[in-house]
C-alpha atoms as a PDB file:
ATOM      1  CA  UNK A   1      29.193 -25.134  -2.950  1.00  0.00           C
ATOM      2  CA  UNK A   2      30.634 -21.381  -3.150  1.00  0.00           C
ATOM      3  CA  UNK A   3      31.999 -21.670  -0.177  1.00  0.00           C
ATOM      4  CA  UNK A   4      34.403 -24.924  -1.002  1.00  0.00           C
ATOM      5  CA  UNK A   5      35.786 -23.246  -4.160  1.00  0.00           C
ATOM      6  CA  UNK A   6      35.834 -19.807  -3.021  1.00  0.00           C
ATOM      7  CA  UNK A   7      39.238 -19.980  -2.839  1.00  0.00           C
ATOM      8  CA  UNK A   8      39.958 -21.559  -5.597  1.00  0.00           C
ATOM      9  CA  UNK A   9      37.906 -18.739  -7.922  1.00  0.00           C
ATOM     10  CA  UNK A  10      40.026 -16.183  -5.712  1.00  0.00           C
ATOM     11  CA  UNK A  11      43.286 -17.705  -6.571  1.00  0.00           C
ATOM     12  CA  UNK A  12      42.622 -18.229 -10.464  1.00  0.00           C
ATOM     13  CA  UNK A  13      41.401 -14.331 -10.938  1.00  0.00           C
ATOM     14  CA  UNK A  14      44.495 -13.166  -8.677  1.00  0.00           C
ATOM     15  CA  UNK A  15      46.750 -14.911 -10.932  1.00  0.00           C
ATOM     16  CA  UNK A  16      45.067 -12.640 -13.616  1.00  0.00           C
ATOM     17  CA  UNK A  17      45.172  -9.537 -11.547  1.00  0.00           C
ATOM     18  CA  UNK A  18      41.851  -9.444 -10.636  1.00  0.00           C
ATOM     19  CA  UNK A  19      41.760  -8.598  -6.782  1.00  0.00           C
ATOM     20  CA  UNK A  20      38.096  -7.469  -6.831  1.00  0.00           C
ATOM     21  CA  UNK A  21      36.560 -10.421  -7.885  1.00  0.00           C
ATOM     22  CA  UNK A  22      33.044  -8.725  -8.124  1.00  0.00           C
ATOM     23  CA  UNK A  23      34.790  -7.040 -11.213  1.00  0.00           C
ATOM     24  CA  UNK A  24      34.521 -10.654 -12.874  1.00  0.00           C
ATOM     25  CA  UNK A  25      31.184 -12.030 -10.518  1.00  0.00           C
ATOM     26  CA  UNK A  26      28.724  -8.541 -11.499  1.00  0.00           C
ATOM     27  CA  UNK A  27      30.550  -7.436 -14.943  1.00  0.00           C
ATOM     28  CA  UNK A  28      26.824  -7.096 -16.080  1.00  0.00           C
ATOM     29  CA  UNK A  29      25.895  -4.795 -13.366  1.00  0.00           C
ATOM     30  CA  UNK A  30      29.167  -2.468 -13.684  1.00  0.00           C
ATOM     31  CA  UNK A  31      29.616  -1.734 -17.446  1.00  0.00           C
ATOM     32  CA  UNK A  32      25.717  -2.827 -18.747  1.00  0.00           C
ATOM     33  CA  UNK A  33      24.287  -5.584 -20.313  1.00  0.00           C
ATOM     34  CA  UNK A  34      24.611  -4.196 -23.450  1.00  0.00           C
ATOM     35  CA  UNK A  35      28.068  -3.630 -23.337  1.00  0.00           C
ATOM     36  CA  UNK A  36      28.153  -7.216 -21.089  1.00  0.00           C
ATOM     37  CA  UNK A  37      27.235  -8.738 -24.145  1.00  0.00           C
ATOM     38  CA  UNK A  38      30.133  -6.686 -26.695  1.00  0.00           C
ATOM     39  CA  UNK A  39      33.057  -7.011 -23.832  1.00  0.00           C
ATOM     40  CA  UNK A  40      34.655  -9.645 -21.447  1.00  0.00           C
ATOM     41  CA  UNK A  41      37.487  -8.872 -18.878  1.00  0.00           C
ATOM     42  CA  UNK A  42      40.398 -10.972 -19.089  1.00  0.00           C
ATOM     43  CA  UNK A  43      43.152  -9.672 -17.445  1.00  0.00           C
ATOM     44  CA  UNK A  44      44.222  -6.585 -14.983  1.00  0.00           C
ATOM     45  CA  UNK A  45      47.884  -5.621 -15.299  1.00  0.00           C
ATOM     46  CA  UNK A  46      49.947  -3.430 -12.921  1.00  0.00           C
ATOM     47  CA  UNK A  47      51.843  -0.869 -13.805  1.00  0.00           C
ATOM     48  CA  UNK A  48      55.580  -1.138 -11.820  1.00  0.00           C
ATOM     49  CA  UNK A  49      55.374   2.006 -10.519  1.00  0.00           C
ATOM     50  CA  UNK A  50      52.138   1.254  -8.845  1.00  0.00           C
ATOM     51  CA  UNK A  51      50.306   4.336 -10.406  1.00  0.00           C
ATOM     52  CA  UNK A  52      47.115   2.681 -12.534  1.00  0.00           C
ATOM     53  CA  UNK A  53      45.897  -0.360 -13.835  1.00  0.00           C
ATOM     54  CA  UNK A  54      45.292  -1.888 -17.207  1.00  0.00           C
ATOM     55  CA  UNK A  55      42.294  -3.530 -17.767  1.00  0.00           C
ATOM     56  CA  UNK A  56      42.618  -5.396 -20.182  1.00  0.00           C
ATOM     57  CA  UNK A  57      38.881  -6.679 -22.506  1.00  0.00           C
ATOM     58  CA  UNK A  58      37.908  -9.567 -25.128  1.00  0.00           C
ATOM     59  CA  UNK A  59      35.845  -8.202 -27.770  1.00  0.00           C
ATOM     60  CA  UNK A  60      34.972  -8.901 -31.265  1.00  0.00           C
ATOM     61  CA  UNK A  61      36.417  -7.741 -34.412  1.00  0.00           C
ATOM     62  CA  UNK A  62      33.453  -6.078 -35.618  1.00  0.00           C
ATOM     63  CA  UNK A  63      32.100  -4.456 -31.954  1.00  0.00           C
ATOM     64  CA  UNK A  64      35.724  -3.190 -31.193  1.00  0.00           C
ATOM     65  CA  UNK A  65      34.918   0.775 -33.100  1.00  0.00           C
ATOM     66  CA  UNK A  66      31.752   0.507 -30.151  1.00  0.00           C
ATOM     67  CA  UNK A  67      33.620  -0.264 -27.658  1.00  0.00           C
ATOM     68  CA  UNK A  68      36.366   2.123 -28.175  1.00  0.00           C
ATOM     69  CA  UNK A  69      33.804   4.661 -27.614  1.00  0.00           C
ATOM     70  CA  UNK A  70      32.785   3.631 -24.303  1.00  0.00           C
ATOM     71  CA  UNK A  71      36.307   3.198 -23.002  1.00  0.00           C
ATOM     72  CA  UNK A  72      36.322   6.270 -20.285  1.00  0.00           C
ATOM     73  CA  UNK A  73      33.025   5.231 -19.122  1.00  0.00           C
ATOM     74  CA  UNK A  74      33.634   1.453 -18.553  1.00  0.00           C
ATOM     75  CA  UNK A  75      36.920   3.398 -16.684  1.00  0.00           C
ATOM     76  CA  UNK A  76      34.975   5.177 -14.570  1.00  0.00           C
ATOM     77  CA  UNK A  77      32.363   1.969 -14.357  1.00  0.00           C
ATOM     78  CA  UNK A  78      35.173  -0.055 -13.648  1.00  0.00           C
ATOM     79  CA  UNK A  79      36.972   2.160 -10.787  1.00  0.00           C
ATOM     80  CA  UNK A  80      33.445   2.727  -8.876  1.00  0.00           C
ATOM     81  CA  UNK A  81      33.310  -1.039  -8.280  1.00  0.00           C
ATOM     82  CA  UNK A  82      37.160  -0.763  -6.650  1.00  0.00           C
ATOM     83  CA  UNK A  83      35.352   2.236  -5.022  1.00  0.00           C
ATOM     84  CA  UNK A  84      39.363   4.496  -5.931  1.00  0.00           C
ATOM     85  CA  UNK A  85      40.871   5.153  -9.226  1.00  0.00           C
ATOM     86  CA  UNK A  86      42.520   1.993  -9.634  1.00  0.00           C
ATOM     87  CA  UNK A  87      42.073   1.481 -13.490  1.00  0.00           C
ATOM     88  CA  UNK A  88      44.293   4.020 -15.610  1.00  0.00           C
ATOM     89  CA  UNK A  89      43.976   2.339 -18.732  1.00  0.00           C
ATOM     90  CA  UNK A  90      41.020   0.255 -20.870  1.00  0.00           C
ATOM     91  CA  UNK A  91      42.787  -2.141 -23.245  1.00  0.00           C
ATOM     92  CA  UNK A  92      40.785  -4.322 -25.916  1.00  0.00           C
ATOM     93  CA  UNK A  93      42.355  -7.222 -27.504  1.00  0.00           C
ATOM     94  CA  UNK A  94      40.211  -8.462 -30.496  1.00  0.00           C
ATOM     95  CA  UNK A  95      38.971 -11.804 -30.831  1.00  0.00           C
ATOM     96  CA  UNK A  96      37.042 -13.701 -33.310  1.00  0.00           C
ATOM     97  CA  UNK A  97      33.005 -13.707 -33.702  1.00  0.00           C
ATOM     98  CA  UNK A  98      33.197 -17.066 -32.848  1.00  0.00           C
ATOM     99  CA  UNK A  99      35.238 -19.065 -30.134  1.00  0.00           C
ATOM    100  CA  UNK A 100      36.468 -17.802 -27.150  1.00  0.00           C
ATOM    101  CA  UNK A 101      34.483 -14.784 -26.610  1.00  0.00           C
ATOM    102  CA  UNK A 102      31.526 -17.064 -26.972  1.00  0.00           C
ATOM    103  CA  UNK A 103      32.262 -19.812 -24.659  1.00  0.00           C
ATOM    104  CA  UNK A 104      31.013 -18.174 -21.856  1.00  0.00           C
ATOM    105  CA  UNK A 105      28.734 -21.184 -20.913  1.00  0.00           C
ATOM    106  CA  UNK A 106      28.167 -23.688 -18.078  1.00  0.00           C
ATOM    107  CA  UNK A 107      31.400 -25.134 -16.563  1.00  0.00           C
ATOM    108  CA  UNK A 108      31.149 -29.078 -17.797  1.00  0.00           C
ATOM    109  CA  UNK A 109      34.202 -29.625 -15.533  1.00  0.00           C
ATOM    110  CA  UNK A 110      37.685 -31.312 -16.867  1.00  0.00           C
ATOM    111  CA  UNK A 111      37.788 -33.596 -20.161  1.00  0.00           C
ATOM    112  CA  UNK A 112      36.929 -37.414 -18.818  1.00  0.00           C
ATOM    113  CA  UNK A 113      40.564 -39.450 -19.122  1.00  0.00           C
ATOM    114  CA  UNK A 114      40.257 -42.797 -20.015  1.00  0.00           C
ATOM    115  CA  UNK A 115      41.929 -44.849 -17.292  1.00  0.00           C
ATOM    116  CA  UNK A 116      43.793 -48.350 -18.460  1.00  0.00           C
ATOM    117  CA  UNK A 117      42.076 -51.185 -17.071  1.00  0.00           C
ATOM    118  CA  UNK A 118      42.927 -52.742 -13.661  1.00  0.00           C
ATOM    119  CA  UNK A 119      44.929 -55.776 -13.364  1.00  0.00           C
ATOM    120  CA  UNK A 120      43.486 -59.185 -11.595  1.00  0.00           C
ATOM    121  CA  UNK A 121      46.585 -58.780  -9.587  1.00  0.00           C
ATOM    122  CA  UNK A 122      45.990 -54.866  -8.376  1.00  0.00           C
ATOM    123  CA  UNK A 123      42.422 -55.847  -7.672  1.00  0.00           C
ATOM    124  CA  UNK A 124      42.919 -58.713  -5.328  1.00  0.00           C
ATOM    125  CA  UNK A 125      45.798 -56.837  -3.656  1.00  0.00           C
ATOM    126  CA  UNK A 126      43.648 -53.630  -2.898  1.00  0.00           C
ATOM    127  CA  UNK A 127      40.530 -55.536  -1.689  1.00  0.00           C
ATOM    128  CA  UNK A 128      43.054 -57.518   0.948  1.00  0.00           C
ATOM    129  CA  UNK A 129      43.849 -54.485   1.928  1.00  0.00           C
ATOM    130  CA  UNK A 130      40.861 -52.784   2.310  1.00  0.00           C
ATOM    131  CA  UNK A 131      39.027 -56.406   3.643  1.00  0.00           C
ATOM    132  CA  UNK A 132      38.949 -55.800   7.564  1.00  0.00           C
ATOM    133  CA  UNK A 133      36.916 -52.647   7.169  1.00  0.00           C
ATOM    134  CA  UNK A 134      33.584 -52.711   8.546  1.00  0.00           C
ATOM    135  CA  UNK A 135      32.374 -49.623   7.336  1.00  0.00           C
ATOM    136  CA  UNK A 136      31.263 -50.172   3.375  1.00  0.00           C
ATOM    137  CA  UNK A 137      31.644 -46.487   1.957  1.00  0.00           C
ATOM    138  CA  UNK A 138      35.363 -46.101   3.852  1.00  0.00           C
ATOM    139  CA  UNK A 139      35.940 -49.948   2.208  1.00  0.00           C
ATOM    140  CA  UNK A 140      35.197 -48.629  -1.301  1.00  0.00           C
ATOM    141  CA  UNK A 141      37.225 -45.792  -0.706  1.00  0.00           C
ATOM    142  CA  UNK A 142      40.266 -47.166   0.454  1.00  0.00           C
ATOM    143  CA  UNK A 143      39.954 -50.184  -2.413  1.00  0.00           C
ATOM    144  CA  UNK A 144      39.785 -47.187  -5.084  1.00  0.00           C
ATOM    145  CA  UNK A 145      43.310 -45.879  -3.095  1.00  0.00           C
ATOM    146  CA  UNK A 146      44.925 -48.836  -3.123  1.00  0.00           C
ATOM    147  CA  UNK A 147      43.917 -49.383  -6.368  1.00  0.00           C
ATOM    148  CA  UNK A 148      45.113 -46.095  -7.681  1.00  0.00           C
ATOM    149  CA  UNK A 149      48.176 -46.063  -6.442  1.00  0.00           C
ATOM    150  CA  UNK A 150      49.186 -49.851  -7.132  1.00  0.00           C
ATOM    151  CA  UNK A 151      48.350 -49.358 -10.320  1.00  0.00           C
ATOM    152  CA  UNK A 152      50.827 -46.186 -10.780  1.00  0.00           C
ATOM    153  CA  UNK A 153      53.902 -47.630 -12.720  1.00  0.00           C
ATOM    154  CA  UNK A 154      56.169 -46.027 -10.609  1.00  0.00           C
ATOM    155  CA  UNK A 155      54.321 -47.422  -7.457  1.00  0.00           C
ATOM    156  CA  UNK A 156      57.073 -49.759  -5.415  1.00  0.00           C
ATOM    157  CA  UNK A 157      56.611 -53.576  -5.903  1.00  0.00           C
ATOM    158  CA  UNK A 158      54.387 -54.970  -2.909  1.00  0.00           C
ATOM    159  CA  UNK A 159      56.131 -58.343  -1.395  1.00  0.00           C
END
């Protein structure tokens, strides 16, 4: 499974600067797990003249004082993982005890949408189409095609 979204994961935390992804993947094992639990990395921003990074951490309210603390070690955490002094800067934006911070849970995967019902019409046109299959799985599958996109209403009219 880690291999099909591999990419995917890559491309989501480059868009947020993070080009170590272990930074994201082992964030217990660099900073702690007690400071795991207090701190969440959200974003790494670039300086323009290339000198440094900003990491930037979710924390609550009442941990931030903590935290602040521990800034120049989760620095010097944080640039032993890149294995060079790539972090210049630890920022902490402060978040509420409840919410965001705390949704670090299993992925459920995207909201379920509610698709309008099939017309009589769509449904006898897709299974003509999909009728001198012999395989049954590659059938179904190109029924549920045919079906989706006759059913688009910008799909052309079918003489």
């Amino acid at each position: 499974m880690s291999g099909l979204i591999q990419n995917r994961v890559k491309g989501a935390g480059e868009k947020r600067g993070f080009a170590v992804m272990r930074l994201l993947t082992h964030w217990e094992e660099i900073v702690g797990p007690d400071m795991a639990r207090l701190a969440t990395p959200v974003k790494m921003g670039y300086a323009r003249d290339g000198l440094g990074a900003t990491l930037t951490i979710l924390v609550t309210g009442a941990n931030a004082p903590m935290v602040q603390m521990q800034l120049p070690q989760i620095r010097e955490r944080v640039n032993g993982c890149y294995g060079y002094a790539a972090v210049s800067r630890v920022a902490i934006t402060q978040t509420a005890p409840t919410g965001f911070h705390e949704g670090r849970r299993a992925f459920d995967g995207p909201p379920r949408i509610e698709k309008p019902p099939v017309s009589a019409d769509v449904k006898k046109a897709s299974a003509d189409l999909s009728d001198g299959v012999a395989d049954e799985g590659l059938r179904r599958a190109l029924d549920l095609l045919a079906r989706n996109v006759l059913s688009r209403k910008d799909a052309p009219e079918r003489n």
